[in-house]
C-alpha atoms as a PDB file:
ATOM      1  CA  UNK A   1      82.987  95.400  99.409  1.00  0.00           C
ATOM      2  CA  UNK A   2      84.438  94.109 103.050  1.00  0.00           C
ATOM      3  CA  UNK A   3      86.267  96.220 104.871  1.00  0.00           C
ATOM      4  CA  UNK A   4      88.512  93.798 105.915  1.00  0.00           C
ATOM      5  CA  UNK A   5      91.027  96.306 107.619  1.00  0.00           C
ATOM      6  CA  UNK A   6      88.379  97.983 109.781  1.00  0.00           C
ATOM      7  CA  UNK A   7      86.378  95.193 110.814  1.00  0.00           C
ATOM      8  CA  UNK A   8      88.298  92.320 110.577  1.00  0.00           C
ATOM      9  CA  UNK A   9      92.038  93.488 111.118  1.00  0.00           C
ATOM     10  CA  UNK A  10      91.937  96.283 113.479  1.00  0.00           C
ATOM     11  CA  UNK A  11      89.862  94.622 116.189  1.00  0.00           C
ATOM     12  CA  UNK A  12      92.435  91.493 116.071  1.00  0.00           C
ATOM     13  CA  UNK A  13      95.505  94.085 116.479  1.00  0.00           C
ATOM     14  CA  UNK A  14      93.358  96.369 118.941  1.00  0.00           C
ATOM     15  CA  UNK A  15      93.471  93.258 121.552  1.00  0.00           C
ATOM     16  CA  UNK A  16      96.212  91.050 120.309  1.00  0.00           C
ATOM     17  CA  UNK A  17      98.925  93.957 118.714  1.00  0.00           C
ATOM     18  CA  UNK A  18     101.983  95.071 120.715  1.00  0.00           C
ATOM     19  CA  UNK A  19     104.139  98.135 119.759  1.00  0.00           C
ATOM     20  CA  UNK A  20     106.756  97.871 117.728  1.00  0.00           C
ATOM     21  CA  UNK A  21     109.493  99.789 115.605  1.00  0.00           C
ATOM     22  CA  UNK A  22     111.067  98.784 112.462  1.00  0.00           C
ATOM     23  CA  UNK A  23     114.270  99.827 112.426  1.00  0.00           C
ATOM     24  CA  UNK A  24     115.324  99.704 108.247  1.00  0.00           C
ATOM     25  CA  UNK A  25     118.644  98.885 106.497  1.00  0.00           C
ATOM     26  CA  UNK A  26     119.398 102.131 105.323  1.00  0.00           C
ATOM     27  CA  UNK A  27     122.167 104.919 105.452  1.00  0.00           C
ATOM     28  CA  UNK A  28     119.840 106.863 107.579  1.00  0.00           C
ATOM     29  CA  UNK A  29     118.946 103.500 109.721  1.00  0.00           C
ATOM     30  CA  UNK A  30     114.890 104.799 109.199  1.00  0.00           C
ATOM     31  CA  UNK A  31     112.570 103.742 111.754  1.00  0.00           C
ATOM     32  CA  UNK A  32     108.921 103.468 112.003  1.00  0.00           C
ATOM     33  CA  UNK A  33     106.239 102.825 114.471  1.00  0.00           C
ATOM     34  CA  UNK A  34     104.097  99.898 113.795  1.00  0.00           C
ATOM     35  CA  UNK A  35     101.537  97.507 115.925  1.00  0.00           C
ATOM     36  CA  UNK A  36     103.079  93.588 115.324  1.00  0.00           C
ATOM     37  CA  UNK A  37     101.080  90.502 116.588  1.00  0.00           C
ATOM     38  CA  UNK A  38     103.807  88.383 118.745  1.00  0.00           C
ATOM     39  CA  UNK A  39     104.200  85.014 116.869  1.00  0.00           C
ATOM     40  CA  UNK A  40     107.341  84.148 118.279  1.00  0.00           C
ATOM     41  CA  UNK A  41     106.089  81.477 119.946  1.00  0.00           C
ATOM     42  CA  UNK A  42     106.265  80.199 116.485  1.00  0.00           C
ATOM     43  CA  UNK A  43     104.712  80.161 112.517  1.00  0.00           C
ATOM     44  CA  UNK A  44     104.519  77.249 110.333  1.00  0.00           C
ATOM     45  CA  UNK A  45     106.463  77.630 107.145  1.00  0.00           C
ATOM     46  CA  UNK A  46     107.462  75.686 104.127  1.00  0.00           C
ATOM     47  CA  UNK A  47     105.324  73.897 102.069  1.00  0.00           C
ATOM     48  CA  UNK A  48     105.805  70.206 103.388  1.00  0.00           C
ATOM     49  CA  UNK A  49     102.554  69.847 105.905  1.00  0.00           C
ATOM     50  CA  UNK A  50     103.605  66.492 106.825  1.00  0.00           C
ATOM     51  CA  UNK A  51     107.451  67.926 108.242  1.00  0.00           C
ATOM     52  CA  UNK A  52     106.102  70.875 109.570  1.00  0.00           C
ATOM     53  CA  UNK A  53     108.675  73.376 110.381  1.00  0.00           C
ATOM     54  CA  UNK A  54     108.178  76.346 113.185  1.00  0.00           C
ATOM     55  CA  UNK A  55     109.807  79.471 112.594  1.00  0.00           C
ATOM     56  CA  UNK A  56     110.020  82.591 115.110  1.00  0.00           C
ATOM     57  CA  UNK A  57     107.684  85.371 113.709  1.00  0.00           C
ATOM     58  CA  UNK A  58     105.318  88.138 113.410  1.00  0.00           C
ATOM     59  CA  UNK A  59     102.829  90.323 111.444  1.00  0.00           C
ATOM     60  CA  UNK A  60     102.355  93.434 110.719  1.00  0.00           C
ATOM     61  CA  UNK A  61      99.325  95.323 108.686  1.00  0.00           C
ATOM     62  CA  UNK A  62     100.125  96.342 104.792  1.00  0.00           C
ATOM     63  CA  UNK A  63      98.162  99.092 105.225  1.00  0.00           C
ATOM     64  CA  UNK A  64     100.510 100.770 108.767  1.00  0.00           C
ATOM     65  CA  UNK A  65     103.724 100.269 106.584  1.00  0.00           C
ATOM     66  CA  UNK A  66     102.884 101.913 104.116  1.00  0.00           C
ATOM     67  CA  UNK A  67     100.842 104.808 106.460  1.00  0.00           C
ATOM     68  CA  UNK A  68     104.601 105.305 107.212  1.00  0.00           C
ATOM     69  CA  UNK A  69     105.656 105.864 103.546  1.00  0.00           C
ATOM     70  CA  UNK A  70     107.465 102.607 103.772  1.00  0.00           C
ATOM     71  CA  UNK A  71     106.998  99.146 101.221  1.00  0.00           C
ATOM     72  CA  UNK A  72     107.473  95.764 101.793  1.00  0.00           C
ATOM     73  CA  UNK A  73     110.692  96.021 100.021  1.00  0.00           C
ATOM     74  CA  UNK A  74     111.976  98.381 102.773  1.00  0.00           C
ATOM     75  CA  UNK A  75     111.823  95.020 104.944  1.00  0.00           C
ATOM     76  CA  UNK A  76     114.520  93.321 103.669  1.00  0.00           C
ATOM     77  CA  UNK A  77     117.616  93.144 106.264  1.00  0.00           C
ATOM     78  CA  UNK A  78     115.271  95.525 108.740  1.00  0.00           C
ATOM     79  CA  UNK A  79     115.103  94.809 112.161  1.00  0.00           C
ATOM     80  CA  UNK A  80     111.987  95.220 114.417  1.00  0.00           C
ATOM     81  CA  UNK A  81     111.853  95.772 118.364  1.00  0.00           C
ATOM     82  CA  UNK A  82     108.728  94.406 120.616  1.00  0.00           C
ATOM     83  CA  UNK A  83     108.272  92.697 123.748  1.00  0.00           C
ATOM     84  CA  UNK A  84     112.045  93.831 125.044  1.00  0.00           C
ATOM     85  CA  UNK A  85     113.763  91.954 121.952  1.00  0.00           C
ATOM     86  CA  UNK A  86     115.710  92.438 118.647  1.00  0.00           C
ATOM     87  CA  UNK A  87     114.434  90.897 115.902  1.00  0.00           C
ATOM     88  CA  UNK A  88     116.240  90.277 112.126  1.00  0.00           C
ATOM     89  CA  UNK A  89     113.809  89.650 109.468  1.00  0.00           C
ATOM     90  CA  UNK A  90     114.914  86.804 107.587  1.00  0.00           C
ATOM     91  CA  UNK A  91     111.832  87.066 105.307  1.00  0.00           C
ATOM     92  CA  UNK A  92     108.284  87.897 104.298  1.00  0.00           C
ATOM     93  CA  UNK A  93     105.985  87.229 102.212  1.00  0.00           C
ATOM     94  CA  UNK A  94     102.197  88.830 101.685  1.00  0.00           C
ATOM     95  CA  UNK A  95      99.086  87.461 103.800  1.00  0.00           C
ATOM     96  CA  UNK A  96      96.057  89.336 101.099  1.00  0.00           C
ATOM     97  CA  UNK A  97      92.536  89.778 102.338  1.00  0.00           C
ATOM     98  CA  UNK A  98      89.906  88.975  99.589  1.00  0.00           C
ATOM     99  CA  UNK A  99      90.141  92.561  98.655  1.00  0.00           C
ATOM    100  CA  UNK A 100      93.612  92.266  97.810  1.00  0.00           C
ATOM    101  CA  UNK A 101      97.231  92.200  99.304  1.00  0.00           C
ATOM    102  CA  UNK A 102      97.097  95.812  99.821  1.00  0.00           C
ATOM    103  CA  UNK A 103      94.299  95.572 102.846  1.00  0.00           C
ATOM    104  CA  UNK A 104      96.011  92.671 103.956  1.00  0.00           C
ATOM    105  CA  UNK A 105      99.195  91.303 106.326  1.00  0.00           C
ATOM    106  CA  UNK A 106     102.779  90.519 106.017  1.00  0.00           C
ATOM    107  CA  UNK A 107     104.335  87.696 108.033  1.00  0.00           C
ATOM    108  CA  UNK A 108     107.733  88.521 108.937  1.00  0.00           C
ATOM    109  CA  UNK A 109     110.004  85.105 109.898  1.00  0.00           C
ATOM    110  CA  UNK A 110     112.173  86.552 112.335  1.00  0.00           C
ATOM    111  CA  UNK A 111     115.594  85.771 113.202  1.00  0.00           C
ATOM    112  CA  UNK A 112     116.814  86.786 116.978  1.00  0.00           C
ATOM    113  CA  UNK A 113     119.584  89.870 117.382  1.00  0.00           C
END
């Protein structure tokens, strides 16, 4: 099988990745270090191609958040800090591999602090 992560994923965030901490919704306000790919610039979402809309975003590995003992549900109402701004995630959804969503990416559709 692929390795997908290794030779597909980690040369993409190797060049194109900035820092980045995830700052959870939690008593204890948990944070974690993480490598995001900047798409603030803007992501296509919803399912109308015609009427695109372009939503602030970015993505982060499967595999880093949960290196950090953390799950996708931990994302929901976490910030994340890169590039000198405050980000809200709105939302997220899985971006699998062909070996599964576990080797894969989550898009995060940010929302500015």
């Amino acid at each position: 099988m692929i390795d997908y992560g290794g030779l597909l994923l980690a040369p993409l965030y190797d060049v194109y990745g900035v820092p980045a901490i995830l700052t959870l919704d939690d008593i204890d306000a948990t944070t974690a270090d993480l490598t995001a790919i900047d798409k603030t610039a803007g992501v296509a979402v919803g399912d109308n191609i015609a009427v695109g809309t372009v939503e602030p975003g970015a993505v982060i590995r499967l595999s880093e958040l949960i290196a950090a003992g953390l799950t996708r549900e931990s994302l929901d109402g976490a910030t994340i800090t890169f590039s000198g701004n405050v980000w809200r995630v709105a939302s997220h959804h899985p971006k699998p591999v062909p070996s599964g969503e576990a080797a894969g990416e989550i898009i995060l559709i940010l929302e500015l602090q």
